[in-house]
PDB file of N, CA and C in Angstrom:
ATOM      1  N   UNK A   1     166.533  59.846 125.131  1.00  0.00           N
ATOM      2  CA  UNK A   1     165.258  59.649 125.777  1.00  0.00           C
ATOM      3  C   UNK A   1     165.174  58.199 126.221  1.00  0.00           C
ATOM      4  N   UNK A   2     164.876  57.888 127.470  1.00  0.00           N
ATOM      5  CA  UNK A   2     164.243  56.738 128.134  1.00  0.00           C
ATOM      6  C   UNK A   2     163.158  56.686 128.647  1.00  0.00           C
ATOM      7  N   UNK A   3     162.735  55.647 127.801  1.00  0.00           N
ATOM      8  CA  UNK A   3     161.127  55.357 128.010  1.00  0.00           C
ATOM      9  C   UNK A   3     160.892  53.710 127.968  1.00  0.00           C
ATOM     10  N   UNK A   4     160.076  52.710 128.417  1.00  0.00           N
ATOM     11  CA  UNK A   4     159.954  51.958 127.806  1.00  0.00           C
ATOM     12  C   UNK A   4     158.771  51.814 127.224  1.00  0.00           C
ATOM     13  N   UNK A   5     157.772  52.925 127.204  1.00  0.00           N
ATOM     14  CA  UNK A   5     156.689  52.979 125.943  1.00  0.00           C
ATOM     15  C   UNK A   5     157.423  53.110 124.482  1.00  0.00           C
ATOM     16  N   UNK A   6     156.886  51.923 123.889  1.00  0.00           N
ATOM     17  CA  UNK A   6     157.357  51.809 122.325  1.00  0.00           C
ATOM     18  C   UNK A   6     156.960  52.977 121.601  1.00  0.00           C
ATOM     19  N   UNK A   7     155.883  53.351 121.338  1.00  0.00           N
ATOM     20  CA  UNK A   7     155.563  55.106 120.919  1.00  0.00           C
ATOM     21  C   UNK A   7     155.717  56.002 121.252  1.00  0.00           C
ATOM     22  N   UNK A   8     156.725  56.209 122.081  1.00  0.00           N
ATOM     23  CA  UNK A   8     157.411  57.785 122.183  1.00  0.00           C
ATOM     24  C   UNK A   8     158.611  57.698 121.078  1.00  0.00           C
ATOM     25  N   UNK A   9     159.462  57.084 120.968  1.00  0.00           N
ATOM     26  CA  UNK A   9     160.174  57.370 119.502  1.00  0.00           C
ATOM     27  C   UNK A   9     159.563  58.242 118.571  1.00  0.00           C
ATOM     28  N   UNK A  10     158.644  57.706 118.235  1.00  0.00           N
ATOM     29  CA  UNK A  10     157.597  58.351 116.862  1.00  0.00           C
ATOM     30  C   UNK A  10     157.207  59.498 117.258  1.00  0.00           C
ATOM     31  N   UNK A  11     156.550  59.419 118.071  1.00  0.00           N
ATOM     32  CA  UNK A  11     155.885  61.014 118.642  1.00  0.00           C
ATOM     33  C   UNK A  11     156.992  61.551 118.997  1.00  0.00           C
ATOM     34  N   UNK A  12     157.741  61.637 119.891  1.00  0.00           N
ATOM     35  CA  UNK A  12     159.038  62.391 120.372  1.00  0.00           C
ATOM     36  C   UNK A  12     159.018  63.352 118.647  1.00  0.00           C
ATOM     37  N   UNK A  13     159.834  62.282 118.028  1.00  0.00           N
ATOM     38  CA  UNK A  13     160.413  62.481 116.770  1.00  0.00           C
ATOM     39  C   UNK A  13     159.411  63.367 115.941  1.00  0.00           C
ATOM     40  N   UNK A  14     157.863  63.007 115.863  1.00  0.00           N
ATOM     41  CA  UNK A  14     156.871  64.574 115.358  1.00  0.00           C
ATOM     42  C   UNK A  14     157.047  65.461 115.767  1.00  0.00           C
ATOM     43  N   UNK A  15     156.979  65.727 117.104  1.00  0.00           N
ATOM     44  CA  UNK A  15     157.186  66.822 117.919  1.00  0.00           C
ATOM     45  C   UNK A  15     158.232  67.572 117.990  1.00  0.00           C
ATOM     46  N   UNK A  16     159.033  66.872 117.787  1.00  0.00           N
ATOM     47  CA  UNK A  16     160.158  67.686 117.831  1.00  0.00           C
ATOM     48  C   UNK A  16     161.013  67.630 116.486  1.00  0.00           C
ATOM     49  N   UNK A  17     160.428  67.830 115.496  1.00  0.00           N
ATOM     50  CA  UNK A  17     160.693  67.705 113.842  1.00  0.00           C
ATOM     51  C   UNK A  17     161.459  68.995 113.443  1.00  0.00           C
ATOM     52  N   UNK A  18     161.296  69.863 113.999  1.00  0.00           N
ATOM     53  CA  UNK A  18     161.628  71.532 113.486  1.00  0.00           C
ATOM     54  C   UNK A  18     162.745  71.203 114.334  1.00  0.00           C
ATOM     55  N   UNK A  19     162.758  71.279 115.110  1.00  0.00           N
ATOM     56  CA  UNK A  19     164.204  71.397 116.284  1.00  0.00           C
ATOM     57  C   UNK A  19     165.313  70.663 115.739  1.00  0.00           C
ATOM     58  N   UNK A  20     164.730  69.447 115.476  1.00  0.00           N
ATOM     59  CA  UNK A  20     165.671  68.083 115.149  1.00  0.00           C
ATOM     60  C   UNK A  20     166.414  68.267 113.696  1.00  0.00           C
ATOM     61  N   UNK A  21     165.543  69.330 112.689  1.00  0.00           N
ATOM     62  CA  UNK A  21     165.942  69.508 111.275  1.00  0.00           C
ATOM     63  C   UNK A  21     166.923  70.739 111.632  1.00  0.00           C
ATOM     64  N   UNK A  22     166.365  71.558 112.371  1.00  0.00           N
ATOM     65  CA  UNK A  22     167.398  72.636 112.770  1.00  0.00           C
ATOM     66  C   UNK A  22     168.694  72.301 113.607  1.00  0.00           C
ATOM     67  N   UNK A  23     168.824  70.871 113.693  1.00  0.00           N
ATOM     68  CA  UNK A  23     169.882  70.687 114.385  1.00  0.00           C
ATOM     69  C   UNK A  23     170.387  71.430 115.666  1.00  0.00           C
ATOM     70  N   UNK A  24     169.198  71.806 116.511  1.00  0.00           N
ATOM     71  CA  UNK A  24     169.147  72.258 118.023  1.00  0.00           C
ATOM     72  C   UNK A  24     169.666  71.150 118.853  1.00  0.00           C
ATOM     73  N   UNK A  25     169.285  69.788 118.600  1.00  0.00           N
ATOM     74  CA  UNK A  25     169.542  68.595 119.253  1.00  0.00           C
ATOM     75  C   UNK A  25     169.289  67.528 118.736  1.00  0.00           C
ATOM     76  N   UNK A  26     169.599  66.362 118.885  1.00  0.00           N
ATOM     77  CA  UNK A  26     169.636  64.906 118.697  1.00  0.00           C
ATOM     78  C   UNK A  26     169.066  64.320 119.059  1.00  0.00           C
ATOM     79  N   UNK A  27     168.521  63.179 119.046  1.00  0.00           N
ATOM     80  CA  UNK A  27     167.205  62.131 119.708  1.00  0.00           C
ATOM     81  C   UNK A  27     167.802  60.385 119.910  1.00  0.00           C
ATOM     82  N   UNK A  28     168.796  60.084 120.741  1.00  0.00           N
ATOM     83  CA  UNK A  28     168.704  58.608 121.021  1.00  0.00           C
ATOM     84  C   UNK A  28     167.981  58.153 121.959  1.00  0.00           C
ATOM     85  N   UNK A  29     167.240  56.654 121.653  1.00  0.00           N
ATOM     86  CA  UNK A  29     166.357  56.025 122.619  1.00  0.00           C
ATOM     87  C   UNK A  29     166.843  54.850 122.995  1.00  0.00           C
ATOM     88  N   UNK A  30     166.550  54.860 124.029  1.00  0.00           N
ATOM     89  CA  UNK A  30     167.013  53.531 125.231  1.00  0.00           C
ATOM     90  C   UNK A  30     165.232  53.087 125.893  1.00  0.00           C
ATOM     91  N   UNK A  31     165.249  52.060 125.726  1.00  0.00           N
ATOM     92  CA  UNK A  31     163.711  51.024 126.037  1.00  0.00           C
ATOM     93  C   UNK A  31     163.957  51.417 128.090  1.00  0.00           C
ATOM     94  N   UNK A  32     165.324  51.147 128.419  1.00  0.00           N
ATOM     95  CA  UNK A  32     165.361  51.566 130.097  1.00  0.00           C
ATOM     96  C   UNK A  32     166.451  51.881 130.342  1.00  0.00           C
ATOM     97  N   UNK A  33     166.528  51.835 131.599  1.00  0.00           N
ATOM     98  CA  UNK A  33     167.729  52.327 132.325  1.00  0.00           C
ATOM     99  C   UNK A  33     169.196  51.824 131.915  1.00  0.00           C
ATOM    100  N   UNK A  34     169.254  50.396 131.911  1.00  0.00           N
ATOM    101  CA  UNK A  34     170.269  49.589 131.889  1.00  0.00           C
ATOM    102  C   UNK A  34     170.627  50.165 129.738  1.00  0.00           C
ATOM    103  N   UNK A  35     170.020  50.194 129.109  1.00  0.00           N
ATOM    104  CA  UNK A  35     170.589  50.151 128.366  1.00  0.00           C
ATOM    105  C   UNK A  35     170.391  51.569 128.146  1.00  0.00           C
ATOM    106  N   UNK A  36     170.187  52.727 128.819  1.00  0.00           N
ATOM    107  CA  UNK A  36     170.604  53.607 128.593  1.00  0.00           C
ATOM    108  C   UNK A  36     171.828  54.040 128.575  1.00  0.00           C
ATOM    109  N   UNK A  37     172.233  53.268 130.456  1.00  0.00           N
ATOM    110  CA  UNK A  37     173.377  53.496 131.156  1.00  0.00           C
ATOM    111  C   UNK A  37     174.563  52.992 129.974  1.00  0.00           C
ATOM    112  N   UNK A  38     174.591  52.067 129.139  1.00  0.00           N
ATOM    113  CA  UNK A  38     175.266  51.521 128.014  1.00  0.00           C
ATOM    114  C   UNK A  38     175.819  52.400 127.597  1.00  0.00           C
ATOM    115  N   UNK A  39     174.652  53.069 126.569  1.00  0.00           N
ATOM    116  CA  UNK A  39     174.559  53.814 125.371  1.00  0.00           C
ATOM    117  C   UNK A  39     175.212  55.043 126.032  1.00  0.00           C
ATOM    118  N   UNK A  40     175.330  55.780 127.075  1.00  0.00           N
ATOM    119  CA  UNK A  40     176.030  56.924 127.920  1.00  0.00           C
ATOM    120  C   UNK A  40     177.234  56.769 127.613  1.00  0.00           C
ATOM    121  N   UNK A  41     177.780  55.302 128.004  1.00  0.00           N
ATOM    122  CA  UNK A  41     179.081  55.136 128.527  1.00  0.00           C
ATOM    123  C   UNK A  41     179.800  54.840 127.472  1.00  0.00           C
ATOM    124  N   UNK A  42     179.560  54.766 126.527  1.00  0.00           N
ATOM    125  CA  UNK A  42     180.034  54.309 125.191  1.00  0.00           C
ATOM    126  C   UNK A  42     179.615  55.883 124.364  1.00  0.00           C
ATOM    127  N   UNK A  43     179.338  57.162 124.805  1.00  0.00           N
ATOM    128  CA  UNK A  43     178.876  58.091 123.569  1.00  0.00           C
ATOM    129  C   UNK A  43     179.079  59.753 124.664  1.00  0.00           C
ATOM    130  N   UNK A  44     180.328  60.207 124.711  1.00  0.00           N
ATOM    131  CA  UNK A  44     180.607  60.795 125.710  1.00  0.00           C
ATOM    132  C   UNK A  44     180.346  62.658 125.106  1.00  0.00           C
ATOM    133  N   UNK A  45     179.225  62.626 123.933  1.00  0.00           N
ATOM    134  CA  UNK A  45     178.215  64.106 123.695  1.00  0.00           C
ATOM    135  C   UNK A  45     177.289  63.599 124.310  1.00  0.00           C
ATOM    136  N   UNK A  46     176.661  63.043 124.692  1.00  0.00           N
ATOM    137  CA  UNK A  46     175.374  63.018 125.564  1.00  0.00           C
ATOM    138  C   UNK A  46     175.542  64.335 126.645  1.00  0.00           C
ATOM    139  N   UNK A  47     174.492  64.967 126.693  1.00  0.00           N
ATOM    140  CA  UNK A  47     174.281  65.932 127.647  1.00  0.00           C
ATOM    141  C   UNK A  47     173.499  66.217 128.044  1.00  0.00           C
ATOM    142  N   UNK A  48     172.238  65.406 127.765  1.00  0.00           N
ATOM    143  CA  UNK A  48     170.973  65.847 128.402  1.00  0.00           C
ATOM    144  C   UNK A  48     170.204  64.135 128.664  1.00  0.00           C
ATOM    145  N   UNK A  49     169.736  64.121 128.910  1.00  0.00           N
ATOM    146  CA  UNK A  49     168.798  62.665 129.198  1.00  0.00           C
ATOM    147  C   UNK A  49     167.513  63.062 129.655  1.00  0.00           C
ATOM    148  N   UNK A  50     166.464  62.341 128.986  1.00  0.00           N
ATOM    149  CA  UNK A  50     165.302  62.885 129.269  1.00  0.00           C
ATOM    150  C   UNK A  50     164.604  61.114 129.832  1.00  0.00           C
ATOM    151  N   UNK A  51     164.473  61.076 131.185  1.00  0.00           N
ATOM    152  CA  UNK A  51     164.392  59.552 131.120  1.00  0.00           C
ATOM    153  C   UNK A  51     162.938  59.545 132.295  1.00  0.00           C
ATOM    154  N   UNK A  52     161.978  58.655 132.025  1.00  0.00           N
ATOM    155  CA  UNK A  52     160.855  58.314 132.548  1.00  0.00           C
ATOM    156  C   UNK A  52     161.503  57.753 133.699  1.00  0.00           C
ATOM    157  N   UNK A  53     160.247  57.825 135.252  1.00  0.00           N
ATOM    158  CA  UNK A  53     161.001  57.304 136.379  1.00  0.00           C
ATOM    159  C   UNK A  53     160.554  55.472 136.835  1.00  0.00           C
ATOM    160  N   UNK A  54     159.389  55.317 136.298  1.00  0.00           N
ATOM    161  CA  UNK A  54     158.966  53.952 136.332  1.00  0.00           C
ATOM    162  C   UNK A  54     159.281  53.399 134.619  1.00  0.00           C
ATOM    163  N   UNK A  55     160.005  52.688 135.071  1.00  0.00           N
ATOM    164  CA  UNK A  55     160.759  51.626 133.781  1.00  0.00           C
ATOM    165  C   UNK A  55     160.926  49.909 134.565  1.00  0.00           C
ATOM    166  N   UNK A  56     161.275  49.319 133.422  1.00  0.00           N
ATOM    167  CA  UNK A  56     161.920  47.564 134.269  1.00  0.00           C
ATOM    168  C   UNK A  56     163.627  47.838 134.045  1.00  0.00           C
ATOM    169  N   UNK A  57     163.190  47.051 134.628  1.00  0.00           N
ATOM    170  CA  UNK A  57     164.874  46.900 134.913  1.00  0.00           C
ATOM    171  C   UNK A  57     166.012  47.211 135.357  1.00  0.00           C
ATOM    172  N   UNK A  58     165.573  49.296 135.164  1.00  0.00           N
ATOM    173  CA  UNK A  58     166.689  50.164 135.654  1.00  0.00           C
ATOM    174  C   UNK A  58     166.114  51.271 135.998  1.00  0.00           C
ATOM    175  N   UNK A  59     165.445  51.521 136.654  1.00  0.00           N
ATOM    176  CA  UNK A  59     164.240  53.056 137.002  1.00  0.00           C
ATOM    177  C   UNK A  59     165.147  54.253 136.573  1.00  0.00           C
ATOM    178  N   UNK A  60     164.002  55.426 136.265  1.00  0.00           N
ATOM    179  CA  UNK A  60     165.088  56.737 135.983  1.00  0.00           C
ATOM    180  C   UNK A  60     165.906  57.180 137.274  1.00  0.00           C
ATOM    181  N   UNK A  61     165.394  56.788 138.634  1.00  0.00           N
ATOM    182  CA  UNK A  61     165.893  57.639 139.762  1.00  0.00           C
ATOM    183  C   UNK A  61     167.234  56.990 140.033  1.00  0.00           C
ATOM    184  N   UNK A  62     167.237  55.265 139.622  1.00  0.00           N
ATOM    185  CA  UNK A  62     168.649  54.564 139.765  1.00  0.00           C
ATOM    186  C   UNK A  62     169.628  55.250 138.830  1.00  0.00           C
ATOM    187  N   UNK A  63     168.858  55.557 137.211  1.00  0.00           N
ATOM    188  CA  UNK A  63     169.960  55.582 135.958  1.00  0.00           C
ATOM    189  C   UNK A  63     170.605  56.664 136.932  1.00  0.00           C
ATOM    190  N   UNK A  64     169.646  57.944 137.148  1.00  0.00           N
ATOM    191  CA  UNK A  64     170.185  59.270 137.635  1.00  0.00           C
ATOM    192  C   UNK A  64     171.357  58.897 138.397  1.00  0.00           C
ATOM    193  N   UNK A  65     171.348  58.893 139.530  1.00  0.00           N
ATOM    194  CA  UNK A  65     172.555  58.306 140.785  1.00  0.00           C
ATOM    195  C   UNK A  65     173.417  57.706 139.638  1.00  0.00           C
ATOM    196  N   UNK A  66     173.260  56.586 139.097  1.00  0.00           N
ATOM    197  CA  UNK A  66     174.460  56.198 138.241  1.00  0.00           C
ATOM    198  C   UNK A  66     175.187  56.951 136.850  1.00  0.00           C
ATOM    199  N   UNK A  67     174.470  57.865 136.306  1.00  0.00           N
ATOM    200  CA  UNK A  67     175.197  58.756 135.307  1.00  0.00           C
ATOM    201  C   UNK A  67     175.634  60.150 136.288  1.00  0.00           C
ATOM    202  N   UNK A  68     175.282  61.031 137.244  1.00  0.00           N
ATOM    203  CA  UNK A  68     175.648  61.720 138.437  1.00  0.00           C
ATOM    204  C   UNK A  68     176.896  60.965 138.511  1.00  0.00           C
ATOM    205  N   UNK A  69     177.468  59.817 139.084  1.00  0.00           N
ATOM    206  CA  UNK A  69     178.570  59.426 139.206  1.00  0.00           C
ATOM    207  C   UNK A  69     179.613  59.696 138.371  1.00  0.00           C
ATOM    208  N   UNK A  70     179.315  58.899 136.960  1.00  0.00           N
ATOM    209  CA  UNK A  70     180.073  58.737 135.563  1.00  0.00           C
ATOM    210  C   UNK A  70     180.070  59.890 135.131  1.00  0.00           C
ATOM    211  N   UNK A  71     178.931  60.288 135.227  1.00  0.00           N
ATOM    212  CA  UNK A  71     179.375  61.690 134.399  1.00  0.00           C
ATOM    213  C   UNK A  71     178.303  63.199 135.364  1.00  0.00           C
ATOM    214  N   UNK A  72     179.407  63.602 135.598  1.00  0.00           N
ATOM    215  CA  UNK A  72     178.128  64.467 136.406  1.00  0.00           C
ATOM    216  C   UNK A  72     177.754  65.692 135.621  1.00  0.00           C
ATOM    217  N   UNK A  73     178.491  66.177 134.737  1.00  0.00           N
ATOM    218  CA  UNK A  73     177.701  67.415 133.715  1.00  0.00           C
ATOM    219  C   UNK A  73     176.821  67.138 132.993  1.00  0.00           C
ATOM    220  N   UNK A  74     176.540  65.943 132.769  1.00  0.00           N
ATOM    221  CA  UNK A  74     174.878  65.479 131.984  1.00  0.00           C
ATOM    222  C   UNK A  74     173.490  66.141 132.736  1.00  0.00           C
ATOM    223  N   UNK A  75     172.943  66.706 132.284  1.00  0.00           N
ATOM    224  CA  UNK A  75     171.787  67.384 132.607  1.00  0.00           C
ATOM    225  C   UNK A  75     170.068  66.148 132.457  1.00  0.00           C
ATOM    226  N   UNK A  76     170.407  65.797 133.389  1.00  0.00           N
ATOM    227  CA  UNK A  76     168.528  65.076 133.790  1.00  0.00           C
ATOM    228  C   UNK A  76     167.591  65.577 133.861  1.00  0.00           C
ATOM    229  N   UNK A  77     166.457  64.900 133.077  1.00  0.00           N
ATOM    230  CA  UNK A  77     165.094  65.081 133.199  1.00  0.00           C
ATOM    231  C   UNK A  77     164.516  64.307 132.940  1.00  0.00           C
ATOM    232  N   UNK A  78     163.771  64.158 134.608  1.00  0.00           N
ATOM    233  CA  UNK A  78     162.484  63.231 135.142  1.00  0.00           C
ATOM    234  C   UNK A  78     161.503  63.543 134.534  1.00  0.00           C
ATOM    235  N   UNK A  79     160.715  62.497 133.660  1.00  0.00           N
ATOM    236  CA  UNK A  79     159.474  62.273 133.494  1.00  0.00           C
ATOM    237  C   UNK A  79     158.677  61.203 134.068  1.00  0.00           C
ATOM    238  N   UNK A  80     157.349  61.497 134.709  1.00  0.00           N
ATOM    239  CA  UNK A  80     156.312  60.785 135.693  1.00  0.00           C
ATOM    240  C   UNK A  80     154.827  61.008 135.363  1.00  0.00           C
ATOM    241  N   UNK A  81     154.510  59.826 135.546  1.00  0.00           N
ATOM    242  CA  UNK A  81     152.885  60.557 135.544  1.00  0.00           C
ATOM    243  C   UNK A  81     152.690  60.316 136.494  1.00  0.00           C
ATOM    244  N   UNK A  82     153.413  60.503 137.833  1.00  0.00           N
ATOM    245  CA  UNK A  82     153.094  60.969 139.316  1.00  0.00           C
ATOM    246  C   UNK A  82     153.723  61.813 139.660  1.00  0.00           C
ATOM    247  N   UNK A  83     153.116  63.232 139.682  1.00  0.00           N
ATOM    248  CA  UNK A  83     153.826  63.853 140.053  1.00  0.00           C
ATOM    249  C   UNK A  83     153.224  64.683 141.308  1.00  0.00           C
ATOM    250  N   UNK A  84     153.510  63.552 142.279  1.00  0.00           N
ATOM    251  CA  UNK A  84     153.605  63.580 143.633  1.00  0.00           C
ATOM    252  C   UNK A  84     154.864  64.219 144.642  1.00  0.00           C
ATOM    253  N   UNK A  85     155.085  64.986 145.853  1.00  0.00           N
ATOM    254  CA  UNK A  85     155.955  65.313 146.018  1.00  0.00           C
ATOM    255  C   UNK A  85     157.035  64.767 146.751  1.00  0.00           C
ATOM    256  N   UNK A  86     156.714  63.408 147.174  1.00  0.00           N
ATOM    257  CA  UNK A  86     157.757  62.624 147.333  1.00  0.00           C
ATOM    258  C   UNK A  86     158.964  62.286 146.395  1.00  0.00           C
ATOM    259  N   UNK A  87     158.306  62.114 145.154  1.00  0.00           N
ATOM    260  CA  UNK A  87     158.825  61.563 143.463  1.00  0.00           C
ATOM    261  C   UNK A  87     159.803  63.135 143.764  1.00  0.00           C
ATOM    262  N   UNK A  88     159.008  63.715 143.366  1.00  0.00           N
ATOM    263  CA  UNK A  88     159.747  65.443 143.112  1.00  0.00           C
ATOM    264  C   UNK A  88     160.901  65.348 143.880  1.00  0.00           C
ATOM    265  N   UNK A  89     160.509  65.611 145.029  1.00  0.00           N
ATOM    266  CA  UNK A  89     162.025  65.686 145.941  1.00  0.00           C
ATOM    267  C   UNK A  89     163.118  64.800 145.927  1.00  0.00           C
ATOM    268  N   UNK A  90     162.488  63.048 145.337  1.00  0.00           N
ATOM    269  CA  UNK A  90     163.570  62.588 145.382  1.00  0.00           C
ATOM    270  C   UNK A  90     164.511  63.119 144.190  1.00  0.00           C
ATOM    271  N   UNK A  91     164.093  63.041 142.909  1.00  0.00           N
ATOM    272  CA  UNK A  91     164.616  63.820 141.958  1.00  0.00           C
ATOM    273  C   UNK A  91     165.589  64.876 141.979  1.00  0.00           C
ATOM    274  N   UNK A  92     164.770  66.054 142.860  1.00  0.00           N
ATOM    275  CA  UNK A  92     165.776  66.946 142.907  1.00  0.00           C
ATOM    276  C   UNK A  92     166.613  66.761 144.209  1.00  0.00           C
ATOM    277  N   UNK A  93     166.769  65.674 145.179  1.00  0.00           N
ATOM    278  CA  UNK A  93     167.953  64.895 145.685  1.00  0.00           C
ATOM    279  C   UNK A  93     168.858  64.145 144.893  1.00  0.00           C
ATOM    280  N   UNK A  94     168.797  63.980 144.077  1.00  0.00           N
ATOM    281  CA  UNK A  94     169.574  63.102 143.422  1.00  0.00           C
ATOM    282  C   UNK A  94     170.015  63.765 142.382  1.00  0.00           C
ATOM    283  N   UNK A  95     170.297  65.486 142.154  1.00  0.00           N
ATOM    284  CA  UNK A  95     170.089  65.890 141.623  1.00  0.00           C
ATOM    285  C   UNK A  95     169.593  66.285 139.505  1.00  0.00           C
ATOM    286  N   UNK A  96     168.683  66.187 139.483  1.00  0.00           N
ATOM    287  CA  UNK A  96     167.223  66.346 138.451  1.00  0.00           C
ATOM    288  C   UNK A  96     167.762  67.467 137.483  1.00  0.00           C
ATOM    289  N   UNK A  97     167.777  67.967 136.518  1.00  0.00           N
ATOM    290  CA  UNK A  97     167.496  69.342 136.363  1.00  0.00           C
ATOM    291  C   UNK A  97     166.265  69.842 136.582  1.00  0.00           C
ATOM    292  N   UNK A  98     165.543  68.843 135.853  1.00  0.00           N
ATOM    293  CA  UNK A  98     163.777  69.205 136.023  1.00  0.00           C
ATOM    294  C   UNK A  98     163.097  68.455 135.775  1.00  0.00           C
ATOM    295  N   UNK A  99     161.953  68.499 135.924  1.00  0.00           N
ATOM    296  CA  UNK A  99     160.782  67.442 136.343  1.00  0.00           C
ATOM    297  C   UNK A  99     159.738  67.834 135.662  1.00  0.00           C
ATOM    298  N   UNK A 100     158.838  66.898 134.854  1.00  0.00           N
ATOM    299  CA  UNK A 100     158.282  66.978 133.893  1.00  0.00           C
ATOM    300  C   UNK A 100     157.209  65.972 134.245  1.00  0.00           C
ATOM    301  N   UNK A 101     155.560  66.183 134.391  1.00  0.00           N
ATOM    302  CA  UNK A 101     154.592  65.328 134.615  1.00  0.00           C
ATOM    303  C   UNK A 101     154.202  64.823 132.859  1.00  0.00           C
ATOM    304  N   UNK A 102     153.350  63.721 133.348  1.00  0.00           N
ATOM    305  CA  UNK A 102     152.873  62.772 131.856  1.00  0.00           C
ATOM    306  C   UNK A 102     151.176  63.062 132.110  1.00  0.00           C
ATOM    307  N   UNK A 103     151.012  63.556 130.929  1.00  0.00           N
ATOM    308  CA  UNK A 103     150.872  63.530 129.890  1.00  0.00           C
ATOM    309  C   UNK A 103     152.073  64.797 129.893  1.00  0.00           C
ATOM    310  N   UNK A 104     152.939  64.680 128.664  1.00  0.00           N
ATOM    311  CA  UNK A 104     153.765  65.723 128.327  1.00  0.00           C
ATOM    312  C   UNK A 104     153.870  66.832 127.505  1.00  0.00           C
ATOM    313  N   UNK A 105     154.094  68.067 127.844  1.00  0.00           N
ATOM    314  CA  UNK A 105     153.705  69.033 126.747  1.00  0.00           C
ATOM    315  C   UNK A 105     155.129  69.125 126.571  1.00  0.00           C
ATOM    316  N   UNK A 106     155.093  68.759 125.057  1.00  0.00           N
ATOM    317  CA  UNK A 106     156.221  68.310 124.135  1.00  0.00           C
ATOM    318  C   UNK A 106     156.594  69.968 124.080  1.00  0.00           C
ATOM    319  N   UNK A 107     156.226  71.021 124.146  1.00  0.00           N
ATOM    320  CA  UNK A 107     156.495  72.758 123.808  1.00  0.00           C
ATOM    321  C   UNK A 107     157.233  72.955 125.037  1.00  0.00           C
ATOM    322  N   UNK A 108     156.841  72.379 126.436  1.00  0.00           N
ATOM    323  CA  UNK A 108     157.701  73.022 128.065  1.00  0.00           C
ATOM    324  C   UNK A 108     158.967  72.103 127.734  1.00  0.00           C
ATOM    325  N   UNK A 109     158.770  70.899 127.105  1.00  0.00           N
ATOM    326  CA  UNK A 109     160.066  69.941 127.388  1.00  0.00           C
ATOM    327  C   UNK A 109     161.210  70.393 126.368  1.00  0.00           C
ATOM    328  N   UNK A 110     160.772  70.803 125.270  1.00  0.00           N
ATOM    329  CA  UNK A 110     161.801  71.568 124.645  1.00  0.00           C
ATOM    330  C   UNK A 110     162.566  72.646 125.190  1.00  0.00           C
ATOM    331  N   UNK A 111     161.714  73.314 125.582  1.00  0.00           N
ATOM    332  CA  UNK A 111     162.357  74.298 126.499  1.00  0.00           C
ATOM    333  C   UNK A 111     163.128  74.432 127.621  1.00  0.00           C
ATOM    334  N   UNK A 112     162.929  73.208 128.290  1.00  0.00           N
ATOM    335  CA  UNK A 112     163.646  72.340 129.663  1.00  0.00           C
ATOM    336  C   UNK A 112     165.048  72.046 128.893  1.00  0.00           C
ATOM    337  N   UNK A 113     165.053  70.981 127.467  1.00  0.00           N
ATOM    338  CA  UNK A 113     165.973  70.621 127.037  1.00  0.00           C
ATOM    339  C   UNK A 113     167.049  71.734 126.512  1.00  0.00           C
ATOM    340  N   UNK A 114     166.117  72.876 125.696  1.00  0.00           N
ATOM    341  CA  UNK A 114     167.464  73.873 125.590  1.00  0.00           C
ATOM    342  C   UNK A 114     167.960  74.566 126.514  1.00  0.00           C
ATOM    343  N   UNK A 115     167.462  74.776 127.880  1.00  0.00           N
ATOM    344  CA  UNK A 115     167.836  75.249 128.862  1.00  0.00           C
ATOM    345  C   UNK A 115     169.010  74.655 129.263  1.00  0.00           C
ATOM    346  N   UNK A 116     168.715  73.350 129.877  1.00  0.00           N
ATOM    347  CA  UNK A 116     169.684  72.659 129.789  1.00  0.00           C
ATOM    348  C   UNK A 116     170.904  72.163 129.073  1.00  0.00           C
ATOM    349  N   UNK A 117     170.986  72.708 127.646  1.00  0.00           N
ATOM    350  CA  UNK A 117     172.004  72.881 126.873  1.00  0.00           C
ATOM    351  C   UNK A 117     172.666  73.804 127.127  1.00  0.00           C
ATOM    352  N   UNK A 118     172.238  74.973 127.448  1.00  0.00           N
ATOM    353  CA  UNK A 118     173.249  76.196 127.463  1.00  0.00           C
ATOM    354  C   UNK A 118     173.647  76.395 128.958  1.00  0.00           C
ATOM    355  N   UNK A 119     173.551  75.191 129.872  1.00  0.00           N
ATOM    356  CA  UNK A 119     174.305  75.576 130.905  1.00  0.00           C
ATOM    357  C   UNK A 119     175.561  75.022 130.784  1.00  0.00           C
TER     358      UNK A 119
END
């Protein structure tokens, strides 16, 4: 997960407590882009990224284009609290798996994420 709100760790991590004990999936956090792009390139189970699109330093729509390159079977997902259809389309140009507005219902994003596992 990329975010650079400091309280999504915590919440992420409530929310998704049953999943995470059931060992459905894993939870690493990156503050933005740039040190997401790091943590990717150095940890080659990553398969999903769940990354916000306004960040400093490294926006989600740049990380996207740059893990698409490195690794293109990683499965993306845009989170925005604009979810305008310019944002949208660029996303799914660059190709997105899916797109997710803020405030987030932590129950659809799970479901985005296991989707995205079993492809």
């Amino acid at each position: 997960m990329v975010d650079d709100e400091k309280d999504l760790e915590f919440l992420a991590r409530q929310k998704f407590r049953k999943a995470l004990a059931a060992e459905k999936f894993q939870l690493i956090f990156a503050q933005n882009g740039r040190d997401a792009l790091s943590i990717i390139e150095n940890d080659p189970e990553i398969a999903v990224i769940i990354s916000d699109i306004n960040m400093p330093e490294m926006d989600g729509l740049t990380l996207l284009k740059h893990t698409h390159t490195l690794r293109p079977h990683i499965r993306t997902i845009l989170v925005s609290a604009y979810g305008d259809l310019t944002t949208l389309r660029k996303a799914m140009n660059y190709r997105a798996f899916d797109f997710v507005t803020k405030p987030v219902d932590f129950q659809d994003l799970e479901e985005s994420i296991l989707r995205a596992l079993e492809i």
